[in-house]
N, C-alpha and C. Protein backbone atom coordinates (compact mmCIF):
# COMPACT_ATOMS: atom_id res chain seq x y z
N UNK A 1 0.86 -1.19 0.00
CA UNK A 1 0.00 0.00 0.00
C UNK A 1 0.89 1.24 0.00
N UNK A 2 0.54 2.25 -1.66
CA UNK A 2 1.15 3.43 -0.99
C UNK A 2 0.93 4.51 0.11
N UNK A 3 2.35 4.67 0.71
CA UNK A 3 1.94 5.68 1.50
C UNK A 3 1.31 7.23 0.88
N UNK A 4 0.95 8.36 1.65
CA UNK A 4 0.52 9.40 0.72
C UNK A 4 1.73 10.18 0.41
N UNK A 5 2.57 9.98 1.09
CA UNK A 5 4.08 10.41 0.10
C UNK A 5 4.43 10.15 -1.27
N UNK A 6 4.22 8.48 -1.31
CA UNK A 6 4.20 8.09 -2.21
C UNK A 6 3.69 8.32 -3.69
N UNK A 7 2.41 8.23 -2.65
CA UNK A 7 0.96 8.73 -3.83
C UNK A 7 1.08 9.82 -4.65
N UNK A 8 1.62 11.10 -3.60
CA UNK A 8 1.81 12.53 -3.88
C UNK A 8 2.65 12.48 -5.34
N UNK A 9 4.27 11.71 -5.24
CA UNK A 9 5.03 11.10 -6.00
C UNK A 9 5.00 10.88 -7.22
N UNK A 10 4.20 9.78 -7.23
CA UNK A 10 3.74 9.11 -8.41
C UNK A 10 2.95 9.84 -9.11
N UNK A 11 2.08 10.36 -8.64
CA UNK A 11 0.66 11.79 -9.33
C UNK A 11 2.01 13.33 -10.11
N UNK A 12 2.61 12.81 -9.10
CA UNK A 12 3.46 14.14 -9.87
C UNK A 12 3.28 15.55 -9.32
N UNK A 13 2.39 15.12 -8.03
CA UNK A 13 2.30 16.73 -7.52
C UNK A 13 3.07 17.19 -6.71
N UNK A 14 3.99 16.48 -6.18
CA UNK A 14 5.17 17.00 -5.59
C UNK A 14 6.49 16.30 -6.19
N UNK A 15 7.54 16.96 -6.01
CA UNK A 15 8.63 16.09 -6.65
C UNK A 15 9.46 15.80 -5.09
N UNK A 16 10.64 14.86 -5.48
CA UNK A 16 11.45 14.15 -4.58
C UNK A 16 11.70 15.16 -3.46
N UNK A 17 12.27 16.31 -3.88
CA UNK A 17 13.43 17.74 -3.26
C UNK A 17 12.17 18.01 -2.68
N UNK A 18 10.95 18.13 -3.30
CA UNK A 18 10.18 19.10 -1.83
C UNK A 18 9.89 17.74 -1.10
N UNK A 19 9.43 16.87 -1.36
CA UNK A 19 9.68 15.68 0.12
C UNK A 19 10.72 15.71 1.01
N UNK A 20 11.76 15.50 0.23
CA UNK A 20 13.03 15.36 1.21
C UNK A 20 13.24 16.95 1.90
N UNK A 21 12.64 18.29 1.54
CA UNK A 21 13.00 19.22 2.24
C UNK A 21 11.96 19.16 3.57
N UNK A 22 10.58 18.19 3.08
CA UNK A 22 9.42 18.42 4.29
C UNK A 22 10.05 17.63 5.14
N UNK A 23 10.41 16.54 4.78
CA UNK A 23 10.90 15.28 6.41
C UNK A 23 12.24 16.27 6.61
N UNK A 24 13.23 17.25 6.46
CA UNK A 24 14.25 17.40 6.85
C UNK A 24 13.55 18.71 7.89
N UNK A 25 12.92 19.40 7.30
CA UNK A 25 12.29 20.35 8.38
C UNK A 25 11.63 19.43 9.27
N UNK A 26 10.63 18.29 9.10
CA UNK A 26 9.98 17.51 10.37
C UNK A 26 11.08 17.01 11.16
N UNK A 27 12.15 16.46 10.93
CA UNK A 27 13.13 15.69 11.68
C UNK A 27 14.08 17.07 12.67
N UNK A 28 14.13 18.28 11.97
CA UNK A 28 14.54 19.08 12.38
C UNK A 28 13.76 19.90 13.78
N UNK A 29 12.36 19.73 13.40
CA UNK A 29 11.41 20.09 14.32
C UNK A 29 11.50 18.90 15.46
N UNK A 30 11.58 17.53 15.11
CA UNK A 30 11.82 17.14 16.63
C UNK A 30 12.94 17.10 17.06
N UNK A 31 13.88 17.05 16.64
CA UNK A 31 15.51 17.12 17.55
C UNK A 31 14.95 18.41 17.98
N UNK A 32 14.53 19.85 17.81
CA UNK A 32 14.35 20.81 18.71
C UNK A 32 13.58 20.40 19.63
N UNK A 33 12.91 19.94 19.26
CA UNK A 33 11.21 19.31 20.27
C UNK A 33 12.19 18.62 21.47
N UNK A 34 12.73 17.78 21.11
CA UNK A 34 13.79 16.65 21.83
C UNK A 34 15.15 17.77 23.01
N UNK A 35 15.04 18.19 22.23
CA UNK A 35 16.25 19.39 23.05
C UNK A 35 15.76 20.17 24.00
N UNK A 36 14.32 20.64 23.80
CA UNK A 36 13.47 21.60 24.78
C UNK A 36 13.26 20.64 25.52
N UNK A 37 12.81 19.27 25.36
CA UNK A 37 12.65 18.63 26.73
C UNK A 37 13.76 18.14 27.67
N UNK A 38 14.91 17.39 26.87
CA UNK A 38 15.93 17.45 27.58
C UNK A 38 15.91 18.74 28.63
N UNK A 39 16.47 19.71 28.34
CA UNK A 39 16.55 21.01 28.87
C UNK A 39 16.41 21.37 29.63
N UNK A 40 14.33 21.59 29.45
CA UNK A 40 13.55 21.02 30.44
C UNK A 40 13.89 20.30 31.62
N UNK A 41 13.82 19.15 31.30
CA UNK A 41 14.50 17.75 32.48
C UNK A 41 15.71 18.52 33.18
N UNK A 42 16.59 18.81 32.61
CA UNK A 42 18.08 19.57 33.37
C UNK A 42 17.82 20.60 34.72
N UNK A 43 16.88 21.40 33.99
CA UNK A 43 16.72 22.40 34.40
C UNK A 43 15.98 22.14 35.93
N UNK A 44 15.03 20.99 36.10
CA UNK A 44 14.34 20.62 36.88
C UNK A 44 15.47 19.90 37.81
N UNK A 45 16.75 18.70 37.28
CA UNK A 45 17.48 18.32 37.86
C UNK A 45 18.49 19.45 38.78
N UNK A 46 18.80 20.51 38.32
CA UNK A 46 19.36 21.75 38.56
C UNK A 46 18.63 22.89 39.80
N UNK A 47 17.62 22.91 39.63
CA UNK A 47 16.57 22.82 40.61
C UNK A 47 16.73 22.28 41.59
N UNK A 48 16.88 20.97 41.60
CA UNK A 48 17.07 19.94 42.63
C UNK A 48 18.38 20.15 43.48
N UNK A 49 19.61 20.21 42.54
CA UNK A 49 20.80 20.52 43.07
C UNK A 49 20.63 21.43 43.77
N UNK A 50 20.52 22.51 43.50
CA UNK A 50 20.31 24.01 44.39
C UNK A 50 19.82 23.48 45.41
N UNK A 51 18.35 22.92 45.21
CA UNK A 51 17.80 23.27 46.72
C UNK A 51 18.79 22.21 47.73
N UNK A 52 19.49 21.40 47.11
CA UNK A 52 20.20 19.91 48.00
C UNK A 52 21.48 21.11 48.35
N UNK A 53 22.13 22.13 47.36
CA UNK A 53 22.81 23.00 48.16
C UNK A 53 22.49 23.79 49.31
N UNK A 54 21.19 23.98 48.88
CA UNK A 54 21.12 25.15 49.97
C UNK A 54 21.02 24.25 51.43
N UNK A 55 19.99 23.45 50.97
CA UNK A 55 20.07 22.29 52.19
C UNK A 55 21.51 21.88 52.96
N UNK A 56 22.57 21.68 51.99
CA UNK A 56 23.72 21.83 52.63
C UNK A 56 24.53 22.93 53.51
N UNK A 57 24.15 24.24 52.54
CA UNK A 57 24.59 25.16 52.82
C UNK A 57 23.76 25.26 54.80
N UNK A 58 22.88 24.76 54.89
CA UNK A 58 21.85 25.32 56.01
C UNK A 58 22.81 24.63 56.73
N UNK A 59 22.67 22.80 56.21
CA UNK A 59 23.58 21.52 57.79
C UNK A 59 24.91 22.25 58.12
N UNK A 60 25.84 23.31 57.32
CA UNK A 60 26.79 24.25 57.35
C UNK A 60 26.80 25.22 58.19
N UNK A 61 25.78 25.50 58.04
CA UNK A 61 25.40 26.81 59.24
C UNK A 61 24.82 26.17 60.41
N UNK A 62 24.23 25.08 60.62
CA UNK A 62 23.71 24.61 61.90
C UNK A 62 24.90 23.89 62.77
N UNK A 63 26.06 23.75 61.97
CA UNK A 63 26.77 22.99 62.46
C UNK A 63 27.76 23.92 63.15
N UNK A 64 27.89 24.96 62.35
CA UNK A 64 28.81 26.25 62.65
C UNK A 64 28.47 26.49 64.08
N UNK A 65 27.24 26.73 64.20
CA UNK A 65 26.41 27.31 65.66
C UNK A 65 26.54 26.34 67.20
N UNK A 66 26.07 25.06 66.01
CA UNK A 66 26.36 24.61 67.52
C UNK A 66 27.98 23.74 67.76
N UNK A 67 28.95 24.03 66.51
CA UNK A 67 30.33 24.37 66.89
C UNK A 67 30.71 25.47 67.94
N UNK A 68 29.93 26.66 67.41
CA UNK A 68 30.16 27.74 68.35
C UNK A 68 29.23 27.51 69.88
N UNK A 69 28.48 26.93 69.95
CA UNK A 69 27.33 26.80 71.35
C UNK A 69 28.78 25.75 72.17
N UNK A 70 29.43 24.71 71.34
CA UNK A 70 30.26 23.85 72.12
C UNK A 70 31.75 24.50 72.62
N UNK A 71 31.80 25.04 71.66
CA UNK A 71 33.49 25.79 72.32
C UNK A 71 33.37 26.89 73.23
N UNK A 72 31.60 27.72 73.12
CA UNK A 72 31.52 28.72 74.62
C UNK A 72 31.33 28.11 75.62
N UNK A 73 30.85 27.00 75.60
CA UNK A 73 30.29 26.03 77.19
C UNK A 73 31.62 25.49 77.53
N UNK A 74 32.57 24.83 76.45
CA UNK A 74 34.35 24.43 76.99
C UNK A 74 34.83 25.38 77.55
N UNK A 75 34.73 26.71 77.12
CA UNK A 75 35.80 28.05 78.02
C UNK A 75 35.00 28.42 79.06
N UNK A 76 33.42 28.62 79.32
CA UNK A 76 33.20 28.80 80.37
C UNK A 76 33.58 27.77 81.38
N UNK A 77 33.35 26.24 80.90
CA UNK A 77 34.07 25.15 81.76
C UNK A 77 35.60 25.77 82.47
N UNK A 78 35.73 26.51 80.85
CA UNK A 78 37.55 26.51 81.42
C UNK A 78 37.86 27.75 82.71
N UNK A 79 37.14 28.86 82.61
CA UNK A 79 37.08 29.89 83.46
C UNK A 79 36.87 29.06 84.85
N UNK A 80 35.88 28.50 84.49
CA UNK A 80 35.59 27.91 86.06
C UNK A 80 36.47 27.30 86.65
N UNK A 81 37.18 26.17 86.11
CA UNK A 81 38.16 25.42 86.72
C UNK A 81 39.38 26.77 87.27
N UNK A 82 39.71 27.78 86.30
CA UNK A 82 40.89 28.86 86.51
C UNK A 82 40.38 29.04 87.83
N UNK A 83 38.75 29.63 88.30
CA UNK A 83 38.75 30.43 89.26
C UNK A 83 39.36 29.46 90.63
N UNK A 84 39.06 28.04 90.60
CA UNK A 84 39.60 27.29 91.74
C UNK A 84 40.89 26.82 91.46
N UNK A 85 41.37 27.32 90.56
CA UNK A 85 42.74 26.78 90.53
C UNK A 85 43.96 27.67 91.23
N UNK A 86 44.99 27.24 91.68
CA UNK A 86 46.11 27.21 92.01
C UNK A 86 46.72 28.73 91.28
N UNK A 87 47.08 29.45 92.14
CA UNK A 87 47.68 30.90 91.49
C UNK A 87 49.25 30.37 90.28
N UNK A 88 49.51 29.75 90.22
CA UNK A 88 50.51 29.45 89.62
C UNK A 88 49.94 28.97 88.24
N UNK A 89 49.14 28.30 88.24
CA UNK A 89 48.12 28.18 87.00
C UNK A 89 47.15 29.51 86.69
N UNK A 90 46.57 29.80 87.75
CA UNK A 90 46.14 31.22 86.65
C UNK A 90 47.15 31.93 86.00
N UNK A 91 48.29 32.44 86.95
CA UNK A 91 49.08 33.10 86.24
C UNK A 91 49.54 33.12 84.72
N UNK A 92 49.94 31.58 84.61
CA UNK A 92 50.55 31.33 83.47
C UNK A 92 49.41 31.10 82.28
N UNK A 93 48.05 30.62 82.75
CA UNK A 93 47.22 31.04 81.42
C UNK A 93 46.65 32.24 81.04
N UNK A 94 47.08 33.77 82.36
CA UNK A 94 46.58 34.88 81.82
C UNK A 94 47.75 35.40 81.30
N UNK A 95 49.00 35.06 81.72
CA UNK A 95 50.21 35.48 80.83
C UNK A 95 49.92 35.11 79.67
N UNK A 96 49.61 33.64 79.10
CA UNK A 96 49.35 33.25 77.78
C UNK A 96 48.77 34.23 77.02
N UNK A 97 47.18 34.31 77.32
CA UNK A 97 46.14 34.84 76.97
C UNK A 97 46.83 36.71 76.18
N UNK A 98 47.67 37.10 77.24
CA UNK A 98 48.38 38.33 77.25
C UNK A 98 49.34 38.51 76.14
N UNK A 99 50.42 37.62 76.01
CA UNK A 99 50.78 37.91 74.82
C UNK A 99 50.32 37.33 73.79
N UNK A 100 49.11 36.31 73.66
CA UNK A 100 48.59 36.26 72.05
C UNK A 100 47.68 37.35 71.64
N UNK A 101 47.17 38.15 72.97
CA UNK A 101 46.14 38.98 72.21
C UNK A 101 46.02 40.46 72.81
N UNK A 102 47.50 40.90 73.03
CA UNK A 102 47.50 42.60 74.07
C UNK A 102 47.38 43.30 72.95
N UNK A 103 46.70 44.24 72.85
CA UNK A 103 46.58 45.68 71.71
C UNK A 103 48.31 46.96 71.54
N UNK A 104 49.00 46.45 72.94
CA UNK A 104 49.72 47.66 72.95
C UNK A 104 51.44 46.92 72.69
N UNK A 105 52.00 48.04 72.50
CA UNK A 105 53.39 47.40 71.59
C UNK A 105 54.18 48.00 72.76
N UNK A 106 55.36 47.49 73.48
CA UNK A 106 56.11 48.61 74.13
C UNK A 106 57.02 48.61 73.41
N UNK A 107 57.20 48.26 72.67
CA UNK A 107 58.74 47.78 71.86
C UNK A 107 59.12 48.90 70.45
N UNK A 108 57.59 49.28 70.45
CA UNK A 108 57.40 50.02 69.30
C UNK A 108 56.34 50.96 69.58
N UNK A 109 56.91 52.32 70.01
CA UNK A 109 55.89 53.43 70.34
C UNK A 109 56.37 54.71 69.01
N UNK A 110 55.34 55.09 68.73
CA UNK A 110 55.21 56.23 67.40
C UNK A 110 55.13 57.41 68.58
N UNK A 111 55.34 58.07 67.49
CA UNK A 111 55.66 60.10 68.22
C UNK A 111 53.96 60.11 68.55
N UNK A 112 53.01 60.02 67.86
CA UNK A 112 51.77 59.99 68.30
C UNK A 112 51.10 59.32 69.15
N UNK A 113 51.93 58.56 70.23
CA UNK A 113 51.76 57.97 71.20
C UNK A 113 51.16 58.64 72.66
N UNK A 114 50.32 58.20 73.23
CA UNK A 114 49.97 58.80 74.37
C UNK A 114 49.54 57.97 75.56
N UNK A 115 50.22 58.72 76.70
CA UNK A 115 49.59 58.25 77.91
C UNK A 115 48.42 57.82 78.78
N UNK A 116 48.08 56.80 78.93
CA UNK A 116 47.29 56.44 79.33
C UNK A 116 46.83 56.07 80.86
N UNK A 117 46.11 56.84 81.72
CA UNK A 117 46.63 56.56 82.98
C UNK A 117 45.25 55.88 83.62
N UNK A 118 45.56 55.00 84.54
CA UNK A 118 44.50 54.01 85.53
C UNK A 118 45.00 53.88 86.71
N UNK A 119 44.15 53.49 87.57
CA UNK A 119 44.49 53.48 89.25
C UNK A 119 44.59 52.28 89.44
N UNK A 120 45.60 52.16 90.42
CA UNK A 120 46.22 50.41 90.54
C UNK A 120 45.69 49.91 91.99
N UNK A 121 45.51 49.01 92.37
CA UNK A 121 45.13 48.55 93.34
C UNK A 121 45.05 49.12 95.10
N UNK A 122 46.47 49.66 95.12
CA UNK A 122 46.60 50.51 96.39
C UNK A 122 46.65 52.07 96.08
N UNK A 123 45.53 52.00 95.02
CA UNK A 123 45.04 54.00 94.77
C UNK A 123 45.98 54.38 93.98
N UNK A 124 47.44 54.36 93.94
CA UNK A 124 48.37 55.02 92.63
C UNK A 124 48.19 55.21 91.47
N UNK A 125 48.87 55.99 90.74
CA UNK A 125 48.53 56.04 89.49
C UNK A 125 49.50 55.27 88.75
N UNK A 126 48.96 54.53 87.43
CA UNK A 126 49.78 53.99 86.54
C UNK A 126 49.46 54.32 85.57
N UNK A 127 50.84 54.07 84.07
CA UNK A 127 49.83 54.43 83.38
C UNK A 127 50.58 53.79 81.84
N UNK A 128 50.33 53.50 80.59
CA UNK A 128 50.55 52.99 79.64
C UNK A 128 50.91 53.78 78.66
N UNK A 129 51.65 53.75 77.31
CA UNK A 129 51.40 54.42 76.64
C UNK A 129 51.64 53.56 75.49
N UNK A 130 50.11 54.57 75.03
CA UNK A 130 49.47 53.27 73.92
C UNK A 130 49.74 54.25 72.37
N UNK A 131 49.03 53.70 71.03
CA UNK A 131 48.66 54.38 70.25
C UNK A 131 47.61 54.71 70.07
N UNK A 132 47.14 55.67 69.26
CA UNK A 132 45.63 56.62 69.12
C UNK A 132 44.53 55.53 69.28
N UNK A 133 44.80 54.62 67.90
CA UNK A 133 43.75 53.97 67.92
C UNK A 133 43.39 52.74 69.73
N UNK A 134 44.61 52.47 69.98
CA UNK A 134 44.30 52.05 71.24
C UNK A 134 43.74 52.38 72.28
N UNK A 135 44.03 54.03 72.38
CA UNK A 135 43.33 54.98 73.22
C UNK A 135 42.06 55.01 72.98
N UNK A 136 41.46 55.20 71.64
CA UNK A 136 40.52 55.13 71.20
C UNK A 136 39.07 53.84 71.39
N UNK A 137 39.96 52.93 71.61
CA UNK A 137 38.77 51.42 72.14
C UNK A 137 39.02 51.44 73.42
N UNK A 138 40.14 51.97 74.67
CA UNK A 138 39.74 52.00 75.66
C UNK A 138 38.78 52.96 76.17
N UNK A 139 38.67 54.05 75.14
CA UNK A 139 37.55 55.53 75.65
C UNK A 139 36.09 54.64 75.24
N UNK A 140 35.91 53.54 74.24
CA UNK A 140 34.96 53.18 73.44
C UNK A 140 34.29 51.76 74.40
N UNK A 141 35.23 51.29 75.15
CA UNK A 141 35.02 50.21 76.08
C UNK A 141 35.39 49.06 75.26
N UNK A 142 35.79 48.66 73.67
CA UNK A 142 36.07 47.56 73.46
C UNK A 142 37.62 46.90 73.59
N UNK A 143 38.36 47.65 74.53
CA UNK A 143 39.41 47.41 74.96
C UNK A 143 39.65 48.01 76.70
N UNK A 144 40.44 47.01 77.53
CA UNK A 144 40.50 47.51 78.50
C UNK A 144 42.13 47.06 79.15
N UNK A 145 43.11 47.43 80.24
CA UNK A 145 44.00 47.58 80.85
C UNK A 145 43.78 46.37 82.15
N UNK A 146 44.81 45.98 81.94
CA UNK A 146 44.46 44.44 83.20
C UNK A 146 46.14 44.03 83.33
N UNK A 147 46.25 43.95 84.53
CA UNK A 147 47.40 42.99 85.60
C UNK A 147 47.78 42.07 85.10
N UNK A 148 49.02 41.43 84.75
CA UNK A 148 49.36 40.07 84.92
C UNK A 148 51.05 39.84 85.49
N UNK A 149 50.66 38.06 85.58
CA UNK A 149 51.95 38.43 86.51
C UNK A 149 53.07 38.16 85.04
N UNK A 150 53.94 38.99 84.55
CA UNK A 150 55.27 38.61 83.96
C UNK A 150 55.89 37.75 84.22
N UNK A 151 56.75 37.51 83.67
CA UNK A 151 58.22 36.81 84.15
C UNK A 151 58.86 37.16 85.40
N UNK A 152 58.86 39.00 85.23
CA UNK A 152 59.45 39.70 85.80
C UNK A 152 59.14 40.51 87.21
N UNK A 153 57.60 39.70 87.78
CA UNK A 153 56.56 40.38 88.55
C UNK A 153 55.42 40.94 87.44
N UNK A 154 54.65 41.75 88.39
CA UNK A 154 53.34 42.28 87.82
C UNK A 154 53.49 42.96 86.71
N UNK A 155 52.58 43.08 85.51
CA UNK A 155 53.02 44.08 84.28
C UNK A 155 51.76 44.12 84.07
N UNK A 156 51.49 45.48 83.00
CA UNK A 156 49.92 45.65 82.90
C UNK A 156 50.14 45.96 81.32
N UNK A 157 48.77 45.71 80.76
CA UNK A 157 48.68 45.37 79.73
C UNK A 157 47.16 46.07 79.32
N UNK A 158 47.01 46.26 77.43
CA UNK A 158 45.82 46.76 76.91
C UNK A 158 45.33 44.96 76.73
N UNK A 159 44.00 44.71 76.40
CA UNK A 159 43.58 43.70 76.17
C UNK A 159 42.22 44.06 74.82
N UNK A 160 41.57 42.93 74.24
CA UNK A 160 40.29 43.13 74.26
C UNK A 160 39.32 43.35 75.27
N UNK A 161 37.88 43.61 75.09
CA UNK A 161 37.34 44.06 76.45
C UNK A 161 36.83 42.70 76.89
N UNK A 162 36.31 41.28 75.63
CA UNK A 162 36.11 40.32 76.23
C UNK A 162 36.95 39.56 76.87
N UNK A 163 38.22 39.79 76.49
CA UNK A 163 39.19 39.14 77.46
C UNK A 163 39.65 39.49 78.95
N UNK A 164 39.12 40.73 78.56
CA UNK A 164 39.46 41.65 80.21
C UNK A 164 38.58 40.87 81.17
N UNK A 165 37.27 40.75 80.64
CA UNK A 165 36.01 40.42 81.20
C UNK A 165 36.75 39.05 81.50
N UNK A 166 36.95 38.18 80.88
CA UNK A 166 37.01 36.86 80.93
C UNK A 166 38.47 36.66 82.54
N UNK A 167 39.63 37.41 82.27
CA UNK A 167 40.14 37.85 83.46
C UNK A 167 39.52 38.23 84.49
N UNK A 168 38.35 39.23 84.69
CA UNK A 168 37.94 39.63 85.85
C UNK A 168 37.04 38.93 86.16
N UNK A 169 36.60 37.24 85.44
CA UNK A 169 35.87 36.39 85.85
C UNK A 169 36.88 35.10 87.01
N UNK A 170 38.25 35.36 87.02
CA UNK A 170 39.29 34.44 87.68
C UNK A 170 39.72 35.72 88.34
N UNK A 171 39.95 36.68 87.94
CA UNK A 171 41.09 37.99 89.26
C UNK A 171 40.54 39.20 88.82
N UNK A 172 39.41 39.57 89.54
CA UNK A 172 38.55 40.53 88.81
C UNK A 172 39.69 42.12 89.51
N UNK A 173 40.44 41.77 90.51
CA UNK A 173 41.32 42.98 91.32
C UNK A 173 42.51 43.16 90.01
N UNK A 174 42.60 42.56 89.05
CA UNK A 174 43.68 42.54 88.22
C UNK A 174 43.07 43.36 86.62
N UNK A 175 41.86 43.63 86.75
CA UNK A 175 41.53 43.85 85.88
C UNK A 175 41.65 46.10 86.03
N UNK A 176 42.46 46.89 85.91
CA UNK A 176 42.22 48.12 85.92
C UNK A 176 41.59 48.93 85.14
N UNK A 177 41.37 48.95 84.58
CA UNK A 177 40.09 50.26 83.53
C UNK A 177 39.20 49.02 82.27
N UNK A 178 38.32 49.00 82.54
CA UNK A 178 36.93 48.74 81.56
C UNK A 178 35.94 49.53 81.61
N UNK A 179 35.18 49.87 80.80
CA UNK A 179 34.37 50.59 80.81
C UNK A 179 33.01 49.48 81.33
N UNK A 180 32.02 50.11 82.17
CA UNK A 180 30.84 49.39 82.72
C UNK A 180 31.46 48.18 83.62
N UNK A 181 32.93 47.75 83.73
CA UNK A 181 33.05 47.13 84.78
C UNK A 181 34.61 48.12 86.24
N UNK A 182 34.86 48.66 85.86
CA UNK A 182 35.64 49.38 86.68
C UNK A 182 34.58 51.31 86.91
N UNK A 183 33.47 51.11 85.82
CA UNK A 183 33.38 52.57 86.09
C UNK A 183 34.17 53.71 85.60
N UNK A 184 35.35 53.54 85.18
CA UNK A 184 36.13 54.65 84.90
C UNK A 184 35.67 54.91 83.57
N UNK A 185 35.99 56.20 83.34
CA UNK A 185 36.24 56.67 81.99
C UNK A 185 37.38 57.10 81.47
N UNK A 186 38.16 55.73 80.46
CA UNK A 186 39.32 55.60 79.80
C UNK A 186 39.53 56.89 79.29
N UNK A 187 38.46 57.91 78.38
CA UNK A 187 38.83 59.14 77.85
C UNK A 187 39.49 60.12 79.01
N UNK A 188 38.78 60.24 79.88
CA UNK A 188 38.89 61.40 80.83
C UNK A 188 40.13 61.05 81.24
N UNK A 189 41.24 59.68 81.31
CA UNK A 189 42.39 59.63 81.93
C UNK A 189 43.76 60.06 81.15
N UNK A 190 43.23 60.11 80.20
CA UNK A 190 44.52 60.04 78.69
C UNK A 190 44.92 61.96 79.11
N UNK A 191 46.11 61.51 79.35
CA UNK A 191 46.56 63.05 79.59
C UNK A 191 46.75 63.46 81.06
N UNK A 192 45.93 62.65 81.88
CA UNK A 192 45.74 63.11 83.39
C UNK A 192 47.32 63.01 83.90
N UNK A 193 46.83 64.12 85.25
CA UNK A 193 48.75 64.34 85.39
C UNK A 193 49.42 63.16 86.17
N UNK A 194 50.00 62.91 86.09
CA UNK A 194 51.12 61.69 85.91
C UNK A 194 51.26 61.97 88.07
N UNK A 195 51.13 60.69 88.02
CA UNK A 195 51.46 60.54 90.06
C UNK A 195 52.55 59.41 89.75
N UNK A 196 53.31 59.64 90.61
CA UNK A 196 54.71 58.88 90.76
C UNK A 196 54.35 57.65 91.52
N UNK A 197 54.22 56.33 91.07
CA UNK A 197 53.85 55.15 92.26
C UNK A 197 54.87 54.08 92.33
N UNK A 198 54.95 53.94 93.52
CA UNK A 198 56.00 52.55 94.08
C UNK A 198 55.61 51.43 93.78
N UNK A 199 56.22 51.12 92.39
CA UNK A 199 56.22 49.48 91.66
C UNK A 199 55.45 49.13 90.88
N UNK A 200 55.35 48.08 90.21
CA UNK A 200 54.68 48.04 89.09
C UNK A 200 53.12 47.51 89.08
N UNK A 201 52.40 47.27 90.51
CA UNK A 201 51.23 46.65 90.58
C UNK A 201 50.78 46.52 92.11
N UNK A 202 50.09 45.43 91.82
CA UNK A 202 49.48 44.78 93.29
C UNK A 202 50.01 43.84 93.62
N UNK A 203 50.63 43.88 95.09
CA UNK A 203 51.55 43.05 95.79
C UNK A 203 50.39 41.34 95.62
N UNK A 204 51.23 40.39 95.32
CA UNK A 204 50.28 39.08 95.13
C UNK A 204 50.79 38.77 96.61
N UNK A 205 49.92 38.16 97.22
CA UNK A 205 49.80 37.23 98.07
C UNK A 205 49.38 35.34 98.04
């Protein structure tokens, strides 16, 4: 049986070239047809990925948090044990603490350097001399001035203000100027006139 291609053919009302141009446009029309759905499909698989990222991206962030919920409950553990511990052990982990993270350089003071003065345990004056910007976070409270024991006896030091805090949670008498926990105001001291005091701190017992 002819097909109507055929038929068309044989009658003579179409010739070969316009057949073969109609199936090359039909075959052409479904590989596009075929490609939009592929595509399609991808696009939906792609879809999928994302949201399985973001889903990841989230177990990333939940994990972050309660990474961070586990390492604040270990240091408060750790504060606690400091406060009953043995002065020979506090010492040496607020010395630590001191030189990985003091704000002030003595080793290296600029002409724009200024004095910084705080009251030491038996009322004297002491006093630091920091740079601007240092002056500047102790007037601001995110830096504060705190005791430790040296090598060499007592030495005082700029800190962060959470570390100050975290000190005046084990030797809160060691901690000298924070803002909202000593009361003082770091600005009002920068410049104050200089009192001559006997030694470098508070006698440890």
């Amino acid at each position: 049986m002819l097909s109507l291609k055929d038929k068309l053919l044989k009658a003579g009302v179409v010739t070969a070239e316009q057949v073969k141009k109609v199936e090359n446009e039909e075959a052409a029309r479904q590989e596009r047809a075929r490609a939009a759905r592929e595509a399609r499909a991808n696009d939906r698989g792609g879809r999928g990925a994302k949201g399985e990222r973001r889903d990841d991206d989230g177990d990333e962030r939940r994990a972050a948090r309660e990474h961070a919920v586990e390492e604040a409950q270990r240091w408060r553990q750790r504060l606690e044990q400091l406060t009953q511990a043995g002065k020979s052990e506090q010492y040496q982990a607020i010395r630590g603490w001191v030189v990985r993270h003091r704000l002030d350089d003595k080793a290296t003071v600029s002409d724009a350097a200024v004095r910084f003065h705080f009251a030491k345990e038996d009322g004297a004056i002491g006093h630091l001399t920091v740079e601007p910007e240092v002056q500047a976070q102790l007037a601001a409270g995110s830096a504060g001035v705190i005791a430790f024991m040296g090598f060499n006896g007592v030495e005082h030091a700029v800190v962060p203000a959470d570390l100050a805090r975290d000190i005046h949670t084990i030797k809160p008498e060691w901690v000298r100027s924070l803002v909202g926990v000593t009361d003082a105001d770091p600005a009002a001291a920068v410049d104050a006139p200089a009192v001559a005091s006997p030694g470098d701190g508070p006698a440890e017992g």
